[in-house]
C-alpha atoms as a PDB file:
ATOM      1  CA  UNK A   1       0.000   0.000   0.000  1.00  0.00           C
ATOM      2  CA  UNK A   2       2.755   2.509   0.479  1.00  0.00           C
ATOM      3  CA  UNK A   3       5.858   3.426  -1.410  1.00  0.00           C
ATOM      4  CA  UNK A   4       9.218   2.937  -0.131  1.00  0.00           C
ATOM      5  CA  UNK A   5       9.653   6.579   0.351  1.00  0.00           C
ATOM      6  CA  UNK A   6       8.515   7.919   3.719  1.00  0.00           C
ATOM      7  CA  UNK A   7       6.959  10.893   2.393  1.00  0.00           C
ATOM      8  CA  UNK A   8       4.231   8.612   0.812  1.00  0.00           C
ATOM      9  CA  UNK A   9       3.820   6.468   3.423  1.00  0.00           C
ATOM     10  CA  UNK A  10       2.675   8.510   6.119  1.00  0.00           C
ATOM     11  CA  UNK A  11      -0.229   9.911   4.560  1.00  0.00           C
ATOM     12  CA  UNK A  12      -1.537   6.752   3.568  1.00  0.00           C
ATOM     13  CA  UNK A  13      -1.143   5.539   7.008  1.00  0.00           C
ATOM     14  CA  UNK A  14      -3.195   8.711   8.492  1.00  0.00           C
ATOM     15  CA  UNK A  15      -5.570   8.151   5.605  1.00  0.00           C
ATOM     16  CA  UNK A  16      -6.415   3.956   6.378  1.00  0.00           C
ATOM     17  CA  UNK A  17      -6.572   4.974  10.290  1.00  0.00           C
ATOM     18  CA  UNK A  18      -8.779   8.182   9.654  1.00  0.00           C
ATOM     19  CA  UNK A  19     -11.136   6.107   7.742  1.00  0.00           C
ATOM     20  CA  UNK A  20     -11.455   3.340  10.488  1.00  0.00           C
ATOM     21  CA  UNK A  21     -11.922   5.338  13.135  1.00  0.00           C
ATOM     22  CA  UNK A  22     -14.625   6.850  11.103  1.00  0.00           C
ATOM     23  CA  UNK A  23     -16.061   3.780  10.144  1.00  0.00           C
ATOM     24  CA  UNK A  24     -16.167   2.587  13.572  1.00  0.00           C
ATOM     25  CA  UNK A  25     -18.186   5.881  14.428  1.00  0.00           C
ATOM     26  CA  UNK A  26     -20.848   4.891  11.645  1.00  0.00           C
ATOM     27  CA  UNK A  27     -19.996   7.469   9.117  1.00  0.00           C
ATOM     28  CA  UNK A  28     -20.674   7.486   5.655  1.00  0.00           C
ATOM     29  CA  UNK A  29     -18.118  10.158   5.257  1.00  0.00           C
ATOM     30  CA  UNK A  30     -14.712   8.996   3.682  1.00  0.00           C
ATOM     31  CA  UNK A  31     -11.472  10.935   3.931  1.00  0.00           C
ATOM     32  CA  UNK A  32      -9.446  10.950   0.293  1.00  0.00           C
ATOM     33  CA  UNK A  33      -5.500  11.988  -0.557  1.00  0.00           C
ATOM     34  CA  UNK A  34      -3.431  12.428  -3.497  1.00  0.00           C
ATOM     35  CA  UNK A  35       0.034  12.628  -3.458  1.00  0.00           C
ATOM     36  CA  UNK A  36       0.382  15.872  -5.580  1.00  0.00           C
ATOM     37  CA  UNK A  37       0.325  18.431  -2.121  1.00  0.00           C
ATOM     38  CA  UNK A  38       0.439  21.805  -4.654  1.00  0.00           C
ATOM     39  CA  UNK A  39      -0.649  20.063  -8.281  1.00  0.00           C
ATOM     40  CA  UNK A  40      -1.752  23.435  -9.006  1.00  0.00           C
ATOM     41  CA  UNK A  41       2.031  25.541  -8.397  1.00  0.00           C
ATOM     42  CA  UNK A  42       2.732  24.652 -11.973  1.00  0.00           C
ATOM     43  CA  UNK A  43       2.024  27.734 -13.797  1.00  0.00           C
ATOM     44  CA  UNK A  44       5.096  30.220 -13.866  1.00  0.00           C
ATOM     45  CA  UNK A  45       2.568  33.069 -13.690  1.00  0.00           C
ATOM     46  CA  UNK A  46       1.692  31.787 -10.225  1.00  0.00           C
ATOM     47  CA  UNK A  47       5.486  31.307  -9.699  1.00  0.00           C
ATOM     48  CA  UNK A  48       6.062  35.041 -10.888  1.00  0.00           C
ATOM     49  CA  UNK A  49       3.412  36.504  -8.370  1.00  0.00           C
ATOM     50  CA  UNK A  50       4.587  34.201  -5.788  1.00  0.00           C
ATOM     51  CA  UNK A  51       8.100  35.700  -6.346  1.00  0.00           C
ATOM     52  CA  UNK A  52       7.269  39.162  -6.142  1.00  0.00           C
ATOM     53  CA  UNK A  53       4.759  39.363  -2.975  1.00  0.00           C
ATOM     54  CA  UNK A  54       8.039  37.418  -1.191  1.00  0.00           C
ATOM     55  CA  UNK A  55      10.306  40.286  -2.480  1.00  0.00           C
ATOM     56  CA  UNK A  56       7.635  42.873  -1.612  1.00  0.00           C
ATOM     57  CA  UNK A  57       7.521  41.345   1.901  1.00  0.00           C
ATOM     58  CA  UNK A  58      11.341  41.484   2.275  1.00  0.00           C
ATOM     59  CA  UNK A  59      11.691  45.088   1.348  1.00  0.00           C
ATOM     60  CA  UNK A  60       9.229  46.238   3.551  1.00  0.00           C
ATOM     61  CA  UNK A  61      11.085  44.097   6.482  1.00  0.00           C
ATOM     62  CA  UNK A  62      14.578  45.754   5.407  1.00  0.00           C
ATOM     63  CA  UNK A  63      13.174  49.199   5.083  1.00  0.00           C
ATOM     64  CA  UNK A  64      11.662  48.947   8.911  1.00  0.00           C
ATOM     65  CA  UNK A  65      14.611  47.189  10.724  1.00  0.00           C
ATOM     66  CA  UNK A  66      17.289  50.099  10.751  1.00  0.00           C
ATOM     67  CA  UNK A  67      14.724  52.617  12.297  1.00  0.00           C
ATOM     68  CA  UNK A  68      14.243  49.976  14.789  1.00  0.00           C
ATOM     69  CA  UNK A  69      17.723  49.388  15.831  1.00  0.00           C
ATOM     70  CA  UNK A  70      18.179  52.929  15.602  1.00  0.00           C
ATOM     71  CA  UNK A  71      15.549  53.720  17.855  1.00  0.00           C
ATOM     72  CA  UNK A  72      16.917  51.248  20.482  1.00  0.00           C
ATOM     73  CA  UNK A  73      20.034  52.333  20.531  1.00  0.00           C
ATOM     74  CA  UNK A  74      18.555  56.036  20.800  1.00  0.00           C
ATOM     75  CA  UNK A  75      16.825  54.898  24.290  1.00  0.00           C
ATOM     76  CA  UNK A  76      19.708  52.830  25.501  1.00  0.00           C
ATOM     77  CA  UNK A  77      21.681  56.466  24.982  1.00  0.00           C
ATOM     78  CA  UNK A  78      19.040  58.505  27.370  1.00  0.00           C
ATOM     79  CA  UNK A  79      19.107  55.263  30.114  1.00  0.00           C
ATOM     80  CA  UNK A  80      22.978  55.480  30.205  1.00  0.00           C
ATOM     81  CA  UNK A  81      23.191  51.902  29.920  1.00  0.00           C
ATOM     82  CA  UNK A  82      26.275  51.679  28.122  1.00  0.00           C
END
């Protein structure tokens, strides 16, 4: 039933005990996977945008670290803690 990589196994594992326990509870419900976790990452426009909100992210971080440091050391300065 599994693969002889780990990665596979596990879910399959999850997926036969989820499904017992839920027959055991009288469900009709089943619980599916598929081992394709992001089957739909394949476009390079999604790539692209993915890209750029990461580098939008990161510029905003850089842009607001040096005031904080700078503030910091600015109130270590007026407690004399050096």
């Amino acid at each position: 039933m599994c693969s002889v990589e780990h990665i596979n196994c596990f879910p399959v594992l999850v997926n036969i005990l989820s499904n017992t326990f839920l027959r055991l509870f009288n469900s009709t419900q089943r619980i599916r996977i598929w081992s394709q976790p992001f089957y739909g990452t394949h476009t390079p426009e999604l790539k692209s945008d993915i890209f750029f909100v990461c580098l939008n992210y990161l510029l905003v971080l850089a842009a607001g670290l040096p005031p904080h440091f700078a503030v910091s050391s600015m109130e270590d300065y007026k407690v004399n803690s050096v």
